[in-house]
N, C-alpha and C. Protein backbone atom coordinates (compact mmCIF):
# COMPACT_ATOMS: atom_id res chain seq x y z
N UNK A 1 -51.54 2.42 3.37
CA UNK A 1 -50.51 1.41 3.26
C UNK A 1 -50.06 1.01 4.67
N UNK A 2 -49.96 -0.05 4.85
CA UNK A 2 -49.70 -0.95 6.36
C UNK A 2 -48.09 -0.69 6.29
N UNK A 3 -47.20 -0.80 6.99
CA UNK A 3 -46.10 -0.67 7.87
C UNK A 3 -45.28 -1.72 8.16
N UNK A 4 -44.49 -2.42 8.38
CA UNK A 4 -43.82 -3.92 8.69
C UNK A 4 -43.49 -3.30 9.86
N UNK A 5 -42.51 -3.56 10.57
CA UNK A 5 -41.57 -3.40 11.89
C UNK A 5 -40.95 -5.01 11.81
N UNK A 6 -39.53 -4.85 11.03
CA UNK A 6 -38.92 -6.26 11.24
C UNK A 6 -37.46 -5.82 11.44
N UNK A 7 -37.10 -6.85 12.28
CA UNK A 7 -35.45 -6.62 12.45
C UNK A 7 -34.72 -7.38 11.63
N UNK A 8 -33.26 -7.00 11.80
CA UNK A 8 -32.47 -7.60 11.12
C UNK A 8 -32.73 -9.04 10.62
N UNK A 9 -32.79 -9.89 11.22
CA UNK A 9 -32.60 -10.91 11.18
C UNK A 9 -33.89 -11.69 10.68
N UNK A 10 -34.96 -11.23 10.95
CA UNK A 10 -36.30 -11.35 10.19
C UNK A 10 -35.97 -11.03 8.55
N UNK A 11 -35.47 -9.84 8.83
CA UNK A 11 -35.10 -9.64 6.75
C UNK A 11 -34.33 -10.61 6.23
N UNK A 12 -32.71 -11.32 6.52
CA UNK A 12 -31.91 -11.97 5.92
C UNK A 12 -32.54 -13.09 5.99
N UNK A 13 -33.88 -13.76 7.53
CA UNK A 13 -34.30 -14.99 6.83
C UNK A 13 -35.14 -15.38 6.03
N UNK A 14 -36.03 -13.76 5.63
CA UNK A 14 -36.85 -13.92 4.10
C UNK A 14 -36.24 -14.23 2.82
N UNK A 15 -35.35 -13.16 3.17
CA UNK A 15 -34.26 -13.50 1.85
C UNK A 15 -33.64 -14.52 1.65
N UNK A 16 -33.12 -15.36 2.25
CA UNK A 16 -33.21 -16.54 2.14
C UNK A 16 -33.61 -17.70 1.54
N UNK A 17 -34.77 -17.07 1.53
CA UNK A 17 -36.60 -17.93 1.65
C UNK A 17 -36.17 -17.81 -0.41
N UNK A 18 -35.57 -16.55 -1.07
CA UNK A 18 -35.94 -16.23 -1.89
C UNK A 18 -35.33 -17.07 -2.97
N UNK A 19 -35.61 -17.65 -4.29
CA UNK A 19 -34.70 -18.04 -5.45
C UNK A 19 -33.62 -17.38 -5.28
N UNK A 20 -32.79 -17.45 -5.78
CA UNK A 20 -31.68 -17.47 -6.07
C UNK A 20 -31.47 -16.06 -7.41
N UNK A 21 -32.27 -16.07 -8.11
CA UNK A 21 -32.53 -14.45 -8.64
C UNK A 21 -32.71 -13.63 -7.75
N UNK A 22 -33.18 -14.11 -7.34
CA UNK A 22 -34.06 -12.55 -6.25
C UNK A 22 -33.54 -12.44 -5.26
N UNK A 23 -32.63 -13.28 -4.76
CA UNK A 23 -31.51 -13.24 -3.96
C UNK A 23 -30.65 -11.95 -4.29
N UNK A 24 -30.14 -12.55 -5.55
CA UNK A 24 -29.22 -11.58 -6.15
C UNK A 24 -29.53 -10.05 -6.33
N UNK A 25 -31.13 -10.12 -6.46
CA UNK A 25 -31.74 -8.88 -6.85
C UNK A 25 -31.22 -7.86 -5.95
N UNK A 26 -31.96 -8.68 -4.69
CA UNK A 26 -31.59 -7.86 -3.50
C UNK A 26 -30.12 -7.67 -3.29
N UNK A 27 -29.23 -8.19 -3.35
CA UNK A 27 -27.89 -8.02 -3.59
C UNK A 27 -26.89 -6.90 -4.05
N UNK A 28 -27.86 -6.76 -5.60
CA UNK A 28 -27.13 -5.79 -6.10
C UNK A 28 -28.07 -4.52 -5.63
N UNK A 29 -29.13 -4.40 -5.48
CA UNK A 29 -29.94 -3.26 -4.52
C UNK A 29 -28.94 -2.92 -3.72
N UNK A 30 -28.52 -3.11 -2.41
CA UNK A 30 -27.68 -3.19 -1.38
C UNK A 30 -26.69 -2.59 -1.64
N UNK A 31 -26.18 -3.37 -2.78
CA UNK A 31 -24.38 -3.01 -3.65
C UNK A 31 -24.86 -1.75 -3.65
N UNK A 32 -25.54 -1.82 -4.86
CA UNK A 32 -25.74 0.07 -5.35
C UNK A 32 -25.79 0.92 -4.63
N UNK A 33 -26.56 0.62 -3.18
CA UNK A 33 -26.81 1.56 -2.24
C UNK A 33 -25.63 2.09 -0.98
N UNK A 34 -24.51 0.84 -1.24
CA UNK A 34 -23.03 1.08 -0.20
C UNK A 34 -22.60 1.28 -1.43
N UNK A 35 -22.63 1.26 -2.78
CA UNK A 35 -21.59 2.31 -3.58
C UNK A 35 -21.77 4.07 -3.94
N UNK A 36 -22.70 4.15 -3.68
CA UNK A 36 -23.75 5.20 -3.55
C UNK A 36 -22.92 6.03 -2.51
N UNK A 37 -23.28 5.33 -1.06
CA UNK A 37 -22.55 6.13 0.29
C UNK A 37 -21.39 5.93 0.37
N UNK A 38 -20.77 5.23 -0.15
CA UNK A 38 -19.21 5.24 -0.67
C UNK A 38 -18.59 6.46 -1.26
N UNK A 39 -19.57 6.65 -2.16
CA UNK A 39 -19.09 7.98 -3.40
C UNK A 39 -19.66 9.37 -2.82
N UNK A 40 -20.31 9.13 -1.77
CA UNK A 40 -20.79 10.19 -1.17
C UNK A 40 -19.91 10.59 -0.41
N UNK A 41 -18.95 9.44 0.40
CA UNK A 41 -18.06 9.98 1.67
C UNK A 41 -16.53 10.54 1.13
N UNK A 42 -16.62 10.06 -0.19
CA UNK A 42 -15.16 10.39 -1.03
C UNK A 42 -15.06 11.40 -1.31
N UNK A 43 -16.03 11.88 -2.00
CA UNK A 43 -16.54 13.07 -2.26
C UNK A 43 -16.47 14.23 -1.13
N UNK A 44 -17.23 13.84 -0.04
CA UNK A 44 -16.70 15.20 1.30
C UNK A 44 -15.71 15.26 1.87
N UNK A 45 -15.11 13.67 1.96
CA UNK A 45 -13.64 13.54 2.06
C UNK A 45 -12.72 14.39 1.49
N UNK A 46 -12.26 14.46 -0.36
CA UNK A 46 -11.80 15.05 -1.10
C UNK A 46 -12.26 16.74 -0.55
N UNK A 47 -13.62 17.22 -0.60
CA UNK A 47 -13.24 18.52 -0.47
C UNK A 47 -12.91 18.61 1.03
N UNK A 48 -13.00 18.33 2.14
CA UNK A 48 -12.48 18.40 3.48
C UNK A 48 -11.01 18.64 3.33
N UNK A 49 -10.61 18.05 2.73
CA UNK A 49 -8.81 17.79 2.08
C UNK A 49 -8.45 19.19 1.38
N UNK A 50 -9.26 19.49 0.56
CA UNK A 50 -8.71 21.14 -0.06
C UNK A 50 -9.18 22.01 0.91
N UNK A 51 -10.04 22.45 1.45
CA UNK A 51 -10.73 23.34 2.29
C UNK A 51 -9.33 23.21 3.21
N UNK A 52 -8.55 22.01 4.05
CA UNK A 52 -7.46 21.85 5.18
C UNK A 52 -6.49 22.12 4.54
N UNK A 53 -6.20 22.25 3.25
CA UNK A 53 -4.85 22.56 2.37
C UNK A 53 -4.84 23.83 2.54
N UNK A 54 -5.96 24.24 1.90
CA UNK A 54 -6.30 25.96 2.01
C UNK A 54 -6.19 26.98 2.91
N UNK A 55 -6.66 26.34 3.86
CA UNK A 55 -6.21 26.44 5.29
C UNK A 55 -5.33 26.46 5.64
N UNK A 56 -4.10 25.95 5.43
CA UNK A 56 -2.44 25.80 5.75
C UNK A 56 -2.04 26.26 5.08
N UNK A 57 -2.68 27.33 3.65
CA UNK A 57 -1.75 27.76 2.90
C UNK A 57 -1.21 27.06 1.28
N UNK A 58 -2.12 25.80 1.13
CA UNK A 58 -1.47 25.16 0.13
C UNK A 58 -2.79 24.65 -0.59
N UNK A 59 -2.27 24.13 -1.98
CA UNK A 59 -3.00 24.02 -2.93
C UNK A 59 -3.40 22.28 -2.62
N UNK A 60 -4.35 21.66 -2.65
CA UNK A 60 -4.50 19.93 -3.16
C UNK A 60 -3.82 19.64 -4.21
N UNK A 61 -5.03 20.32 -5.02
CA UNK A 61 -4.28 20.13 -6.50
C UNK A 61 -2.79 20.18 -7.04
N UNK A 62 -2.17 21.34 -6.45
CA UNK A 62 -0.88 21.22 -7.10
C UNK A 62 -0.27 20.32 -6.12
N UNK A 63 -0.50 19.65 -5.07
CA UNK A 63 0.30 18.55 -4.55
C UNK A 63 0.89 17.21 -5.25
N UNK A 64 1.82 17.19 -5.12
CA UNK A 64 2.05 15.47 -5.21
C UNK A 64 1.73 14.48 -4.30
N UNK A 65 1.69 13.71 -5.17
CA UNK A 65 1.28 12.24 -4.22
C UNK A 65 1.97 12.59 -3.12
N UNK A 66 3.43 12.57 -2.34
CA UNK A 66 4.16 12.40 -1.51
C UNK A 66 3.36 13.66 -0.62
N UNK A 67 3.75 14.54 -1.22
CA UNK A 67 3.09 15.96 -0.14
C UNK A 67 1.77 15.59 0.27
N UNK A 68 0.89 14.77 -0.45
CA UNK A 68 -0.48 14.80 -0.20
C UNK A 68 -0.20 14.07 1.05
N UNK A 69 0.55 12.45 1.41
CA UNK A 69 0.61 11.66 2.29
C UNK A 69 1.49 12.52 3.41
N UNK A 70 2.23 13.72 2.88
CA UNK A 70 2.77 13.89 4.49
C UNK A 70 1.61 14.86 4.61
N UNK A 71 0.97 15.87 4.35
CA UNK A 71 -0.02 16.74 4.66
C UNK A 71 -1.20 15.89 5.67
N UNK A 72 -1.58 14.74 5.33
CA UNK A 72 -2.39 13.78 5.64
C UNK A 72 -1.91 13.18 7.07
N UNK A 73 -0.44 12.87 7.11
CA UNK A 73 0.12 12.51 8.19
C UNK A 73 -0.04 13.22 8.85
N UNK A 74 0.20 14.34 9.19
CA UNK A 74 0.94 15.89 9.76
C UNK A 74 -0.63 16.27 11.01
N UNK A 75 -1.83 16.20 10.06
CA UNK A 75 -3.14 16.45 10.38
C UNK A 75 -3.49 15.12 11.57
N UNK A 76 -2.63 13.95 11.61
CA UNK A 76 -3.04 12.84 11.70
C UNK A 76 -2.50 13.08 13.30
N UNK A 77 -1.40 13.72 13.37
CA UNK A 77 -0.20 14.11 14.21
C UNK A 77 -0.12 15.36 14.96
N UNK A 78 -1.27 15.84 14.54
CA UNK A 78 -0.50 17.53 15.28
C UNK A 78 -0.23 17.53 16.53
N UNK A 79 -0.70 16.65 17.10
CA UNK A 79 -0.39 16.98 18.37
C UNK A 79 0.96 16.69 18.85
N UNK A 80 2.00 15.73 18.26
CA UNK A 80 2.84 15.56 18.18
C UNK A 80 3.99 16.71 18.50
N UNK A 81 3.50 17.66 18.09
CA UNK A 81 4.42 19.43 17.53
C UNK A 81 3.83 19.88 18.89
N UNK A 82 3.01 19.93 19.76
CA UNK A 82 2.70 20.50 20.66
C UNK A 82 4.10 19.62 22.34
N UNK A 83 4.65 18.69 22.15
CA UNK A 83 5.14 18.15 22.93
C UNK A 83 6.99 18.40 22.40
């Protein structure tokens, strides 16, 4: 099987080139694939967040909304407490 080597801009002006289905095709390809790494980064996000709770002593889960946003702040800030 042969190989391409095309840049950016070589790809969006094929696509282009394409109907208007197949436009879309590629479209939702794309979609799926940034919702994909979307749900991937939420995901290590969320446990990064309990693992740093855990760490300080506290639960995620039993947080409230409010505690969650100052816990979040606090991490955002520490250095703040050092001055």
């Amino acid at each position: 099987m042969v190989t391409l080597t095309l840049s950016a801009e070589q790809v969006i002006q094929l696509v282009k080139q394409l109907p208007p289905k197949d436009k879309q095709t590629v479209l939702d390809a794309l979609s799926m694939e940034r919702n994909l790494w979307w749900d991937t980064m939420l995901e290590q996000g969320e446990k990064k967040m309990h693992q740093l709770a855990r760490e300080g002593g506290l639960s995620w889960d039993q947080m409230d909304e409010q505690a969650r946003l100052d816990f979040v702040d606090n991490l955002f800030h520490e250095d703040r407490d050092a001055t």
